[in-house]
PDB file of N, CA and C in Angstrom:
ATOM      1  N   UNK A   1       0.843  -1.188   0.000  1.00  0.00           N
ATOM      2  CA  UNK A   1       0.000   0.000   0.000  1.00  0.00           C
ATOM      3  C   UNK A   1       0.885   1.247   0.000  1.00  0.00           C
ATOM      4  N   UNK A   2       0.482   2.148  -1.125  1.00  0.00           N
ATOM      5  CA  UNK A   2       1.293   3.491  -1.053  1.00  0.00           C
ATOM      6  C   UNK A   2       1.006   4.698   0.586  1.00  0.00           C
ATOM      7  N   UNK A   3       2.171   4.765   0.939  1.00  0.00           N
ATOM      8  CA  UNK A   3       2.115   6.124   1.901  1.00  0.00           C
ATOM      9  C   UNK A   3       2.951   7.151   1.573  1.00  0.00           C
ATOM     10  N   UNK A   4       2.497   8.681   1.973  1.00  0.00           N
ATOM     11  CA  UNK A   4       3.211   9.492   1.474  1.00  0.00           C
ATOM     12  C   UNK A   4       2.785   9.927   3.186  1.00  0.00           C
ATOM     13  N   UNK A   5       4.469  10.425   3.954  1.00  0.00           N
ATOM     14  CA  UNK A   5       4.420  10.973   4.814  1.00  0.00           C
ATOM     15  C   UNK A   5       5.065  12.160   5.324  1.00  0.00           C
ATOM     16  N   UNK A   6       4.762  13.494   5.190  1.00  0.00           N
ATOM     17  CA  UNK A   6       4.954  14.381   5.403  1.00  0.00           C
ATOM     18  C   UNK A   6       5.848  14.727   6.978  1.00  0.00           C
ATOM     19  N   UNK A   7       6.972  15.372   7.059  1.00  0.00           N
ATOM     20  CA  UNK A   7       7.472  15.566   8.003  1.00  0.00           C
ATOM     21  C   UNK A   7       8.250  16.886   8.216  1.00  0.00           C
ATOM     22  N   UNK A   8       8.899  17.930   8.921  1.00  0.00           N
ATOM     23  CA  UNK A   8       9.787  18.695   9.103  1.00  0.00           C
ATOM     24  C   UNK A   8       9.273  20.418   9.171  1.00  0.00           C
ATOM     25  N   UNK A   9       7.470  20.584   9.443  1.00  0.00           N
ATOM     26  CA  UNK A   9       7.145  21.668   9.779  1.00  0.00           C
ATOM     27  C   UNK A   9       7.091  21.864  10.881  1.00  0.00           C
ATOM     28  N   UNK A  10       7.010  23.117  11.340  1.00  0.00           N
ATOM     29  CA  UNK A  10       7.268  23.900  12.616  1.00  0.00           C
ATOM     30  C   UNK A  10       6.898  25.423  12.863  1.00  0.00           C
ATOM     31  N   UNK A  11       7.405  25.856  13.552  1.00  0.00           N
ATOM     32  CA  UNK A  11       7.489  27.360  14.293  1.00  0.00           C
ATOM     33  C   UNK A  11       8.854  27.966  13.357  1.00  0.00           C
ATOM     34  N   UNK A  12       8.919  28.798  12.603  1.00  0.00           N
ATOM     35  CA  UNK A  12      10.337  29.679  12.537  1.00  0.00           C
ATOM     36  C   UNK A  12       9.813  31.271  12.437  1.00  0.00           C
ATOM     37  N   UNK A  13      10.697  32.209  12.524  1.00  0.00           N
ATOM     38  CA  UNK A  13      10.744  33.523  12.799  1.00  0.00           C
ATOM     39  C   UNK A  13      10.637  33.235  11.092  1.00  0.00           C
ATOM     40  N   UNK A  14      10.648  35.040  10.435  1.00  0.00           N
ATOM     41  CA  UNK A  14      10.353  35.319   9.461  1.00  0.00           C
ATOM     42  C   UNK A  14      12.252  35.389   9.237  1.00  0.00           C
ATOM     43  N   UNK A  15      12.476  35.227   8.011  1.00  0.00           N
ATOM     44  CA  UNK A  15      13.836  35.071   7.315  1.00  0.00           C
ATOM     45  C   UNK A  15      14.118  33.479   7.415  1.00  0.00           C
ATOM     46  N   UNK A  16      13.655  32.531   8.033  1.00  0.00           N
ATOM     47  CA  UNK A  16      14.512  31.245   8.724  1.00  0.00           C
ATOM     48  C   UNK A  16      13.760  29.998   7.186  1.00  0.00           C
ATOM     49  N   UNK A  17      14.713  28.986   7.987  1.00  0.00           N
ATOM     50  CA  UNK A  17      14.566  27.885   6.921  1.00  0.00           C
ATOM     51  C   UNK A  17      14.099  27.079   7.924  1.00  0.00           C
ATOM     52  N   UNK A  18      13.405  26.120   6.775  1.00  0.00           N
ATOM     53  CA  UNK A  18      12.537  24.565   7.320  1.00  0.00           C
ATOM     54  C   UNK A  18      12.822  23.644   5.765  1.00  0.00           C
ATOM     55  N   UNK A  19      13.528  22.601   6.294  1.00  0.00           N
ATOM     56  CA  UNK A  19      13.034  21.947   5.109  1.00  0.00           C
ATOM     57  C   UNK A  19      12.121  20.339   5.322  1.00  0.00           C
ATOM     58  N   UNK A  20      11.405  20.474   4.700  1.00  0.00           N
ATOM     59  CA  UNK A  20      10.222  19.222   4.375  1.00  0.00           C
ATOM     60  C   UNK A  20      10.685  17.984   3.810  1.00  0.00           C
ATOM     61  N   UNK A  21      10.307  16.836   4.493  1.00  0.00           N
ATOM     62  CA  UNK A  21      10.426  16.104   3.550  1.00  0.00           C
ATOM     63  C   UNK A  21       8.985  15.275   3.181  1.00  0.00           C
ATOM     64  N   UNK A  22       9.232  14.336   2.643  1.00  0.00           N
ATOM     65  CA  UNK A  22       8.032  13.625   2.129  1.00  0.00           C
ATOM     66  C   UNK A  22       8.095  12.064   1.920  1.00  0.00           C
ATOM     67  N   UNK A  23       7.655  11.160   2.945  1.00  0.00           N
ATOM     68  CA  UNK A  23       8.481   9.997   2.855  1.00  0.00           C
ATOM     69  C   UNK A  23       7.381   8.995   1.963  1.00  0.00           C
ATOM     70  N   UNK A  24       8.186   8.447   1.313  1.00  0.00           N
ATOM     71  CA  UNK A  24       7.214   7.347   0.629  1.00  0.00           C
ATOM     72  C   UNK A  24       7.373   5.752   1.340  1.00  0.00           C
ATOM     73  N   UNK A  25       6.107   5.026   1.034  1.00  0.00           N
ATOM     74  CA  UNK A  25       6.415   3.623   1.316  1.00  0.00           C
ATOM     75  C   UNK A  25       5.309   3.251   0.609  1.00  0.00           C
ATOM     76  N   UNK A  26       6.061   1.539   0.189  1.00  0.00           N
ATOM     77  CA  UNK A  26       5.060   1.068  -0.938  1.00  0.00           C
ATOM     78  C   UNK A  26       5.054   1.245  -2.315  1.00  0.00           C
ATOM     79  N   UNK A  27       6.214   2.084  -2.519  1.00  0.00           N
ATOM     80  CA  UNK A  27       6.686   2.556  -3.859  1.00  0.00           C
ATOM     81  C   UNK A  27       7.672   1.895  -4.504  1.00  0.00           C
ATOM     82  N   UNK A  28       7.277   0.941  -5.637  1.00  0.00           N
ATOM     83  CA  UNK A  28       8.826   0.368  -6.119  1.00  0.00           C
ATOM     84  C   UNK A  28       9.719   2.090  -6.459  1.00  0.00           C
ATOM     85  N   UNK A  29      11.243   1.511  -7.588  1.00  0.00           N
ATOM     86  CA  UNK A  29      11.836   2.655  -8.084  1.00  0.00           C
ATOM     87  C   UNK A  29      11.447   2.821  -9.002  1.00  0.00           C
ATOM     88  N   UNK A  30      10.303   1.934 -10.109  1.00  0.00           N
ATOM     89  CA  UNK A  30      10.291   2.603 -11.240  1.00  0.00           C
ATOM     90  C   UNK A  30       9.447   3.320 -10.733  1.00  0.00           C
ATOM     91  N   UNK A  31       8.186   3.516 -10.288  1.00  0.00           N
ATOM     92  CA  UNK A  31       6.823   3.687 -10.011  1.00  0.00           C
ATOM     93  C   UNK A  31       7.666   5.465  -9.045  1.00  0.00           C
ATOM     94  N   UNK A  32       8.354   4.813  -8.362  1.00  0.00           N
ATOM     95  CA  UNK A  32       9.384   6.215  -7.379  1.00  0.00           C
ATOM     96  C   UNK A  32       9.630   7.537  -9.372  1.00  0.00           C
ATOM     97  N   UNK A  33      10.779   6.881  -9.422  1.00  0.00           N
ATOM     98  CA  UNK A  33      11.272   7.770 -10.429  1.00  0.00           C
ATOM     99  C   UNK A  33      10.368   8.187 -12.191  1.00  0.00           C
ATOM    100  N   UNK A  34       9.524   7.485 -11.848  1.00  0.00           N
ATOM    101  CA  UNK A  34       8.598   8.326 -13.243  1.00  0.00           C
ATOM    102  C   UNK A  34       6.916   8.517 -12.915  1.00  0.00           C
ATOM    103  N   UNK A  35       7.545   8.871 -11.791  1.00  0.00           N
ATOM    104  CA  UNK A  35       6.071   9.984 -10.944  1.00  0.00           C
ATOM    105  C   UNK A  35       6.704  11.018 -10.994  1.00  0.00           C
ATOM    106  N   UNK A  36       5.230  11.880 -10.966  1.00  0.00           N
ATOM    107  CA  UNK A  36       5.537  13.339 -10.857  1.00  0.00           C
ATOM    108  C   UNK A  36       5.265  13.522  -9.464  1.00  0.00           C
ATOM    109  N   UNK A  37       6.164  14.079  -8.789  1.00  0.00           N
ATOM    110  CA  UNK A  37       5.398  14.480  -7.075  1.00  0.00           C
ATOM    111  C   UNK A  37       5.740  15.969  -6.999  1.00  0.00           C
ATOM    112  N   UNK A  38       4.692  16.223  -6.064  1.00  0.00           N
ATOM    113  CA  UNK A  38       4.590  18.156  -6.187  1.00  0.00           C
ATOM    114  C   UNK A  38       4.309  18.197  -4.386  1.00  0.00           C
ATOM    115  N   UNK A  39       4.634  19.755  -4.354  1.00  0.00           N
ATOM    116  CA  UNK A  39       4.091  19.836  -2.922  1.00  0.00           C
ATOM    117  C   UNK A  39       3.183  21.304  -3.294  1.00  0.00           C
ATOM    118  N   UNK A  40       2.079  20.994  -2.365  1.00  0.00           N
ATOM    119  CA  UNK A  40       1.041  22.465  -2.215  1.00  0.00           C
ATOM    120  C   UNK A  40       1.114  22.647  -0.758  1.00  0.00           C
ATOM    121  N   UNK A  41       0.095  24.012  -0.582  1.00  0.00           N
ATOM    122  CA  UNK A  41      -0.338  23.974   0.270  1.00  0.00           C
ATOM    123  C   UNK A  41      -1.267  24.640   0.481  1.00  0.00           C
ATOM    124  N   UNK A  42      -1.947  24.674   1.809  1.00  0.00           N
ATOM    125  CA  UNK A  42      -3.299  25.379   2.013  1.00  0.00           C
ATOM    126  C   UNK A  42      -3.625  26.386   3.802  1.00  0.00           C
ATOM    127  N   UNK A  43      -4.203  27.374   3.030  1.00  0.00           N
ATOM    128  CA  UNK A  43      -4.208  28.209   4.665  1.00  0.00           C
ATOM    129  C   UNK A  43      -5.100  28.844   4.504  1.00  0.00           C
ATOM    130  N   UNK A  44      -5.743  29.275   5.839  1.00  0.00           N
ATOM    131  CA  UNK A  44      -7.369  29.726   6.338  1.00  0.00           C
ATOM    132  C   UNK A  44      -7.736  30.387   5.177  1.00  0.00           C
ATOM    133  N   UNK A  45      -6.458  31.218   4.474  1.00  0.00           N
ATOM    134  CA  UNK A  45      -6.901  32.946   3.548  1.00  0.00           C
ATOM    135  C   UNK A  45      -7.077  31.727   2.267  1.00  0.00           C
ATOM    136  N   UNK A  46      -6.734  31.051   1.651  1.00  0.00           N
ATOM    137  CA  UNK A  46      -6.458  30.566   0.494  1.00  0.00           C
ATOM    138  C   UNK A  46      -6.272  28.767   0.154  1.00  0.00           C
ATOM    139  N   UNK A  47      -7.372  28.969  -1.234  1.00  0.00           N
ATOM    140  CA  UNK A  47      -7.605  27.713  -0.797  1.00  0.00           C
ATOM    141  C   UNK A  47      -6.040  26.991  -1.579  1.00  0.00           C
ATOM    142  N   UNK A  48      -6.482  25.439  -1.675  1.00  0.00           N
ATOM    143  CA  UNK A  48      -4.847  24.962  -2.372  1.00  0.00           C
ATOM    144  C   UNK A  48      -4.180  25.122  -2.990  1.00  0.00           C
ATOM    145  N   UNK A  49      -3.325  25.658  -3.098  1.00  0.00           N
ATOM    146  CA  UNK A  49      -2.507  26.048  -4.620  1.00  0.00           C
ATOM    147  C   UNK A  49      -1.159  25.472  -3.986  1.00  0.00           C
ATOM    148  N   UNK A  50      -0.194  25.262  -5.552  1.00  0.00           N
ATOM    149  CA  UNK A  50       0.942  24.321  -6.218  1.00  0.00           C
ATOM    150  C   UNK A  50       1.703  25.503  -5.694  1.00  0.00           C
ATOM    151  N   UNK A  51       2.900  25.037  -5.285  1.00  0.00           N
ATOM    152  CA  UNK A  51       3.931  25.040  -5.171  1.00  0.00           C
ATOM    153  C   UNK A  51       4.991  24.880  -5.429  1.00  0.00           C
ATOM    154  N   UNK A  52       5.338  23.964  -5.300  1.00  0.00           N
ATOM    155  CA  UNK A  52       6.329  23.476  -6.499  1.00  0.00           C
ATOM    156  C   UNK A  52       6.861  21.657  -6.981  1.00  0.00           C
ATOM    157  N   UNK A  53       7.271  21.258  -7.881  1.00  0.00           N
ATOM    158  CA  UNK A  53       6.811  19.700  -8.738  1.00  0.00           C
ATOM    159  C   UNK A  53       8.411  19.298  -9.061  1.00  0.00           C
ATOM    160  N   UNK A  54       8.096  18.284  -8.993  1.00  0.00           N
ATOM    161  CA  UNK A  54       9.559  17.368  -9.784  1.00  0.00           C
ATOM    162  C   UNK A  54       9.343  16.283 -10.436  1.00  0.00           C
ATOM    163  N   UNK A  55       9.449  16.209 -11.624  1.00  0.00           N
ATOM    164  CA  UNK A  55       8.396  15.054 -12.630  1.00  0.00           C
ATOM    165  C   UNK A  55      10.178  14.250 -13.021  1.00  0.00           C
ATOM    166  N   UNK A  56       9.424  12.965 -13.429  1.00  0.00           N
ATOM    167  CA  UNK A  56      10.206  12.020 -14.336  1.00  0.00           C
ATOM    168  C   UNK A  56      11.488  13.149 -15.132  1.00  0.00           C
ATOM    169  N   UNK A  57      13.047  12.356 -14.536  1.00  0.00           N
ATOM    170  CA  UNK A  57      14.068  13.321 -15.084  1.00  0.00           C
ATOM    171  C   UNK A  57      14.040  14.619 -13.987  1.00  0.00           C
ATOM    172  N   UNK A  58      13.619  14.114 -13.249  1.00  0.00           N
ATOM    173  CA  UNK A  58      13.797  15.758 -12.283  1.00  0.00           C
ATOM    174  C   UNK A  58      13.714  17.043 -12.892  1.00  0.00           C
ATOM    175  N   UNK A  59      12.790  17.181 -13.693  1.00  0.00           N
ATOM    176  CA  UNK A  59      11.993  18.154 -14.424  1.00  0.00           C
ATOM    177  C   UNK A  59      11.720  18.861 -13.392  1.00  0.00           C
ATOM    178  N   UNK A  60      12.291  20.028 -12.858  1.00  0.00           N
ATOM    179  CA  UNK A  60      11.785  21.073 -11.809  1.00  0.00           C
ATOM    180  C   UNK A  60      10.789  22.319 -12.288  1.00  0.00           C
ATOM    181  N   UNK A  61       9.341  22.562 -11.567  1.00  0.00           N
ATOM    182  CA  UNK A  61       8.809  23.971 -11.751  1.00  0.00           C
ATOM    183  C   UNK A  61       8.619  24.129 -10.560  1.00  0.00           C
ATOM    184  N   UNK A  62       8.027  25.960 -10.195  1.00  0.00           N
ATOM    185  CA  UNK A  62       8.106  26.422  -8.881  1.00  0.00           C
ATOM    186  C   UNK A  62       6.759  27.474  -9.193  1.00  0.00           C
ATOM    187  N   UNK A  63       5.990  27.499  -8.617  1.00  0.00           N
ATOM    188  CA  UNK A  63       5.248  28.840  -8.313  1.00  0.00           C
ATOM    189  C   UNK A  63       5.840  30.083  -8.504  1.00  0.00           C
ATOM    190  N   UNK A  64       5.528  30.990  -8.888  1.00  0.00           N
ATOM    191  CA  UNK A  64       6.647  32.824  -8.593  1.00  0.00           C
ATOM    192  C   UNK A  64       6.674  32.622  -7.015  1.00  0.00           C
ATOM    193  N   UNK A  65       5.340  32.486  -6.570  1.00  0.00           N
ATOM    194  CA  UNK A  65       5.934  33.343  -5.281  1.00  0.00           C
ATOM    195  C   UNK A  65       7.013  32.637  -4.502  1.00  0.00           C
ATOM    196  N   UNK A  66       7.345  31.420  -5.045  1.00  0.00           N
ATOM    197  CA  UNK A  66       8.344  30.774  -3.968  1.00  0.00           C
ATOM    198  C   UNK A  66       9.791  31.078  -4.964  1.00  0.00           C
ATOM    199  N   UNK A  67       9.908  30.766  -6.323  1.00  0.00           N
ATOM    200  CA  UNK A  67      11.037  30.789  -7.006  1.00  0.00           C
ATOM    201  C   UNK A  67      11.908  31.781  -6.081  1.00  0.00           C
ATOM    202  N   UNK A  68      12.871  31.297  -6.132  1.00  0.00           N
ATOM    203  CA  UNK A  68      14.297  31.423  -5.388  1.00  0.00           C
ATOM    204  C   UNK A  68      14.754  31.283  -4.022  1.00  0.00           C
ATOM    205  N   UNK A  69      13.695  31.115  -3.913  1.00  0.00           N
ATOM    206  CA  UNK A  69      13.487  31.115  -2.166  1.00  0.00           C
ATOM    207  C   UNK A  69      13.726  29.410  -2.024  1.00  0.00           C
ATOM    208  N   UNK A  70      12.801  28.967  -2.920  1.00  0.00           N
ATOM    209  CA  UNK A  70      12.349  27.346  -2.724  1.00  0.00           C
ATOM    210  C   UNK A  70      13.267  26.327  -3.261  1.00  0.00           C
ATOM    211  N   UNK A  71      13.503  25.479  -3.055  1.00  0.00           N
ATOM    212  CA  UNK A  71      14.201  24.007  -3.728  1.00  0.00           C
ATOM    213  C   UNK A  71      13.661  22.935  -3.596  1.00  0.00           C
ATOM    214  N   UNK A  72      13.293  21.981  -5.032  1.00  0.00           N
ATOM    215  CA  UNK A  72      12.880  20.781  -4.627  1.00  0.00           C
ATOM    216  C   UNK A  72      13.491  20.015  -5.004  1.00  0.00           C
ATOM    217  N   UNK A  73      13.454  19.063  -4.264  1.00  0.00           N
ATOM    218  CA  UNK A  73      14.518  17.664  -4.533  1.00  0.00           C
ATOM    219  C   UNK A  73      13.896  16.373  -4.519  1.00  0.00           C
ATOM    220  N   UNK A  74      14.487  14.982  -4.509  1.00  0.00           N
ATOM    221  CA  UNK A  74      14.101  13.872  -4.192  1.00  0.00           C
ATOM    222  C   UNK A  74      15.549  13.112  -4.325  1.00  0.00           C
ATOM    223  N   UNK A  75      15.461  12.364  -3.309  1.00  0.00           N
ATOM    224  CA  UNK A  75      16.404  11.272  -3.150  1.00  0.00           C
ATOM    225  C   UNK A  75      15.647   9.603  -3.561  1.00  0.00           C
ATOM    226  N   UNK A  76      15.950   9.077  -4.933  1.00  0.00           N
ATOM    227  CA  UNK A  76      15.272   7.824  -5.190  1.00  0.00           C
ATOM    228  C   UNK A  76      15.529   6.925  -4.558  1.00  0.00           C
ATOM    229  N   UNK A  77      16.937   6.418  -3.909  1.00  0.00           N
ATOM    230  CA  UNK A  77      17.260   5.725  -2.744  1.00  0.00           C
ATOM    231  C   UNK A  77      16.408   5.743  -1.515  1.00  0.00           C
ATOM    232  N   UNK A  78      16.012   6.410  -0.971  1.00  0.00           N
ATOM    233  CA  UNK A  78      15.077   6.877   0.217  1.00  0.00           C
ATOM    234  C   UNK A  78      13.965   7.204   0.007  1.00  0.00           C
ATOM    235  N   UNK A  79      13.735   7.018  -1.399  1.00  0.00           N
ATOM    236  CA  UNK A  79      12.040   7.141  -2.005  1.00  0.00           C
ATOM    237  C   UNK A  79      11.390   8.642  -1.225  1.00  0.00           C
ATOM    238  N   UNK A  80      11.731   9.480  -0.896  1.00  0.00           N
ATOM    239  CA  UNK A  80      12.016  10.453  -0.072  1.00  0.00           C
ATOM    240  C   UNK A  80      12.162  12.169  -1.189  1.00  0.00           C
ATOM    241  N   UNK A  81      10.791  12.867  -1.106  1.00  0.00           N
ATOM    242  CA  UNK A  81      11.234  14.166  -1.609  1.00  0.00           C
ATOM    243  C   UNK A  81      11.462  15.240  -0.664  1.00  0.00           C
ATOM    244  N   UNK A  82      11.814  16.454  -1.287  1.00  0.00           N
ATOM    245  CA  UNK A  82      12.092  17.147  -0.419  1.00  0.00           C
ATOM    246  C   UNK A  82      11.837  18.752  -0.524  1.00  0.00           C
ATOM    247  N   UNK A  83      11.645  19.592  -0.019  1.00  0.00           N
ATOM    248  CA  UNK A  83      11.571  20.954  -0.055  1.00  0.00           C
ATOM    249  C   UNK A  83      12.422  21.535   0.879  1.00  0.00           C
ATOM    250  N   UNK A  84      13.757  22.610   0.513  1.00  0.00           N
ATOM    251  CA  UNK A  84      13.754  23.049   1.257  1.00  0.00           C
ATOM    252  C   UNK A  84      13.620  24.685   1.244  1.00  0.00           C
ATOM    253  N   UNK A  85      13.070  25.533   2.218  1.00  0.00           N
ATOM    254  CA  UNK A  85      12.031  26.784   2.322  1.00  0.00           C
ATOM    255  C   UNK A  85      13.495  27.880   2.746  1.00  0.00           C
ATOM    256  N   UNK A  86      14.102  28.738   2.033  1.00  0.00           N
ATOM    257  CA  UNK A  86      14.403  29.840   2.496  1.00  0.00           C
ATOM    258  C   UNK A  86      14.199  31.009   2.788  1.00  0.00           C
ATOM    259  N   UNK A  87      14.008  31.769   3.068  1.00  0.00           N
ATOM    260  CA  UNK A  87      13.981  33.312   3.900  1.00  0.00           C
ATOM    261  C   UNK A  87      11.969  33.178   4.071  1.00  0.00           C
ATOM    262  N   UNK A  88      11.338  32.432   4.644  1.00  0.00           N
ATOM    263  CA  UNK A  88      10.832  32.551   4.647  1.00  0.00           C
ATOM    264  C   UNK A  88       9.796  33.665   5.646  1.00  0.00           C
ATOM    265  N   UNK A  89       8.682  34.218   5.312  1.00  0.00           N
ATOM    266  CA  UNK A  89       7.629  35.213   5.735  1.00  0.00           C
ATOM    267  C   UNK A  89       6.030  35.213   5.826  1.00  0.00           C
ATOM    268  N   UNK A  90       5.753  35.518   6.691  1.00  0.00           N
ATOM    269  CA  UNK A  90       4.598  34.933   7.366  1.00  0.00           C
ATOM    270  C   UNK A  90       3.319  34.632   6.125  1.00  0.00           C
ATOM    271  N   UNK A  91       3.400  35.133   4.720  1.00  0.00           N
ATOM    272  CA  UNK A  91       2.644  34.651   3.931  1.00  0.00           C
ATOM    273  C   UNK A  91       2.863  33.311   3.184  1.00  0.00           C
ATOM    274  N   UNK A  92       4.430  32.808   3.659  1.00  0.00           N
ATOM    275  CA  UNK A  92       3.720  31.179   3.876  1.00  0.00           C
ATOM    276  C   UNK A  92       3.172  30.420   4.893  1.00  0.00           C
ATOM    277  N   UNK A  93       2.807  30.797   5.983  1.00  0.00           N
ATOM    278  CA  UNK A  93       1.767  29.743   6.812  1.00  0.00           C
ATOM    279  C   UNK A  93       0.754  29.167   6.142  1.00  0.00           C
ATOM    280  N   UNK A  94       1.056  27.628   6.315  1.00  0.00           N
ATOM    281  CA  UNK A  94       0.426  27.082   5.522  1.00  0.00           C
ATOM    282  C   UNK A  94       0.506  25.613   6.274  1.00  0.00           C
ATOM    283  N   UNK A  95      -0.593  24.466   6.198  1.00  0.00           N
ATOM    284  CA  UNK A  95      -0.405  23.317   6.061  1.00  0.00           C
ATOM    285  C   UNK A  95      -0.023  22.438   4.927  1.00  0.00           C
ATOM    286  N   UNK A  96       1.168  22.449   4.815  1.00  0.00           N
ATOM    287  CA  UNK A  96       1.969  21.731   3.116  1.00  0.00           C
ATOM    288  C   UNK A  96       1.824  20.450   3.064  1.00  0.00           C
ATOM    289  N   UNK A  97       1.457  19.614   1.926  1.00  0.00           N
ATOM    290  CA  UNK A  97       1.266  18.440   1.567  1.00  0.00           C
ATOM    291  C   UNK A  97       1.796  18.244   0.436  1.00  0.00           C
ATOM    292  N   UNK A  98       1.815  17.164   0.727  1.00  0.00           N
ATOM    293  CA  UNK A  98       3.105  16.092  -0.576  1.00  0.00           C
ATOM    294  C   UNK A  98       2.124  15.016  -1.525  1.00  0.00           C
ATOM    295  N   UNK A  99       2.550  14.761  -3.075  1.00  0.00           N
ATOM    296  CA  UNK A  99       1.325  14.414  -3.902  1.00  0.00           C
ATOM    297  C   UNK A  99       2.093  13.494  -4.560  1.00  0.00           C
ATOM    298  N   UNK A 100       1.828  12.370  -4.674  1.00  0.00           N
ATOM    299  CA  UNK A 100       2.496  11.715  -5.793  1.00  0.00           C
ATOM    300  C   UNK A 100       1.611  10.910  -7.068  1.00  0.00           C
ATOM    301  N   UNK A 101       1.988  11.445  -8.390  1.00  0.00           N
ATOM    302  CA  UNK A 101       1.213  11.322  -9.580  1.00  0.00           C
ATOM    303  C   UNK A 101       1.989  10.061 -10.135  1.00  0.00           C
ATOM    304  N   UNK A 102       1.306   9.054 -10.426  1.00  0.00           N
ATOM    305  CA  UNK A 102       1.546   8.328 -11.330  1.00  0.00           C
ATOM    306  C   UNK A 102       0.495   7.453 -12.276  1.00  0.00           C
ATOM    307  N   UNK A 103       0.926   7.801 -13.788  1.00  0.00           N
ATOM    308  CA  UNK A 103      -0.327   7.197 -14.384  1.00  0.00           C
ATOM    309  C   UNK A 103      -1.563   8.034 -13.784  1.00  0.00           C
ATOM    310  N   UNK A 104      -2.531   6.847 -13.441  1.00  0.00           N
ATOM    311  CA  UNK A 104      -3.689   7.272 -13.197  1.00  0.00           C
ATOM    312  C   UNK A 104      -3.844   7.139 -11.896  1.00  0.00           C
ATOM    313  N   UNK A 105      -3.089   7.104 -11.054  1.00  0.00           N
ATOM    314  CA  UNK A 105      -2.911   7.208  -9.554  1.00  0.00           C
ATOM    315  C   UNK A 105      -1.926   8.038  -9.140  1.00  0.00           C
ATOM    316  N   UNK A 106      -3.230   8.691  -7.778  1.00  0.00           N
ATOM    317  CA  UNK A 106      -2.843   9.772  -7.176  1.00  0.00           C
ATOM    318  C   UNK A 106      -3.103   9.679  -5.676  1.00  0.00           C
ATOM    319  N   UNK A 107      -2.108  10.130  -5.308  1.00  0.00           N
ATOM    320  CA  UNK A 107      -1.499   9.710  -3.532  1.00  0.00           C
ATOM    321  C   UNK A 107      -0.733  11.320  -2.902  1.00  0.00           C
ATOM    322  N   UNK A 108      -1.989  10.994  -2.095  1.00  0.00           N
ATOM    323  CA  UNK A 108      -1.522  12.297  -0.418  1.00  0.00           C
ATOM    324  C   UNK A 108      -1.363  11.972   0.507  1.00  0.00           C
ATOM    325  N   UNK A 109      -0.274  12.627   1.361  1.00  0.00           N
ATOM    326  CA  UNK A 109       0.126  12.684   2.288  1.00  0.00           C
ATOM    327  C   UNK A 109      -1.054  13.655   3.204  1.00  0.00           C
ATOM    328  N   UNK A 110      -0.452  13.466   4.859  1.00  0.00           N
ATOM    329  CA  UNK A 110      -1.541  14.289   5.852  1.00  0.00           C
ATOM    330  C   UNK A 110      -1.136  15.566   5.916  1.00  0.00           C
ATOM    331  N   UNK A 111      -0.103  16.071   5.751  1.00  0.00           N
ATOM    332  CA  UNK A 111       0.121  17.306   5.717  1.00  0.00           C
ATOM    333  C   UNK A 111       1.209  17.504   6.770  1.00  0.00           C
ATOM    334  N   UNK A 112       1.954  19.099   6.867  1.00  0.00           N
ATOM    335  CA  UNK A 112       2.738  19.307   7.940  1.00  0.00           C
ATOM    336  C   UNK A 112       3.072  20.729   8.159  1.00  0.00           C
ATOM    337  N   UNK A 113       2.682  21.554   9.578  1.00  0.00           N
ATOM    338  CA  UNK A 113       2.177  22.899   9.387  1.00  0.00           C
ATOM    339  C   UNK A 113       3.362  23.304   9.291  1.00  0.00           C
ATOM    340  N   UNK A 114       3.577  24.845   8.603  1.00  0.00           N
ATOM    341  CA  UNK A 114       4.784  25.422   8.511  1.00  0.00           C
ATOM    342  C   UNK A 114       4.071  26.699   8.988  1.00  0.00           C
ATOM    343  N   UNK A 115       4.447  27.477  10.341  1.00  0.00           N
ATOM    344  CA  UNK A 115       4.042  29.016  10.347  1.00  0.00           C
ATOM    345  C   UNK A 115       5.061  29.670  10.700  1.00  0.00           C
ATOM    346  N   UNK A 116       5.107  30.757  10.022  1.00  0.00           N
ATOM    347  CA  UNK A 116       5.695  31.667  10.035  1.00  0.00           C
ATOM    348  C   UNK A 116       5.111  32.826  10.718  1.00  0.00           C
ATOM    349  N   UNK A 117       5.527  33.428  12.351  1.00  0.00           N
ATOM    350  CA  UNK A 117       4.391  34.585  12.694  1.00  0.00           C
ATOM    351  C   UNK A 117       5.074  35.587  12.509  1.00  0.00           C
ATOM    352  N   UNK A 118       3.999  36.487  12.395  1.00  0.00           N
ATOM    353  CA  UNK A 118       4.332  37.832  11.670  1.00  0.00           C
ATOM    354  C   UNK A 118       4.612  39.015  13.072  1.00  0.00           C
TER     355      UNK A 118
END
């Protein structure tokens, strides 16, 4: 059975880093490496929106509002993606979740809060 488990949100001041990961289980490597997995997120003001994706070939896109700030990664060994969040500011508080696309199956994680107080 596929799990996608979200881990590494918290409390940081505004400027600070958090990085996320996203653990998989139940995933062979092909099924790992020619998925697309993305992370969103969602908060009281706004409903879900993308963030940022890493498809088959580590094809990277990012939202504007995160580009440069943001990095996404994945380690296929550890079936394991990753985000990590720099200078971040209180308009990302958010509960972030991890997605993994393959084919015609689609798999979420529970989420993991990231706030930033203002």
């Amino acid at each position: 059975q596929v799990r996608l488990v979200e881990s590494g949100g918290g409390l940081v001041e505004t400027g600070g880093s958090l990085k996320l990961s996203c653990k998989t289980t139940g995933v062979i490597l092909s099924m790992f490496t020619g998925s697309t997995m993305t992370w969103y997120r969602r908060s009281p003001e706004k409903e879900r929106e993308f963030v940022a994706s890493i498809g088959s070939g580590s094809v990277r896109k990012y939202a504007d509002s995160v580009k440069d700030r943001f990095t996404i990664s994945r380690d296929n060994v550890k079936r394991t993606m990753y985000l990590q969040m720099n200078s971040l500011e209180p308009e990302y508080t958010a509960v972030y979740y991890c997605n993994l696309d393959y084919y015609q199956h689609s798999y979420w994680g529970q989420g993991t809060q990231v706030t930033v107080p203002s």
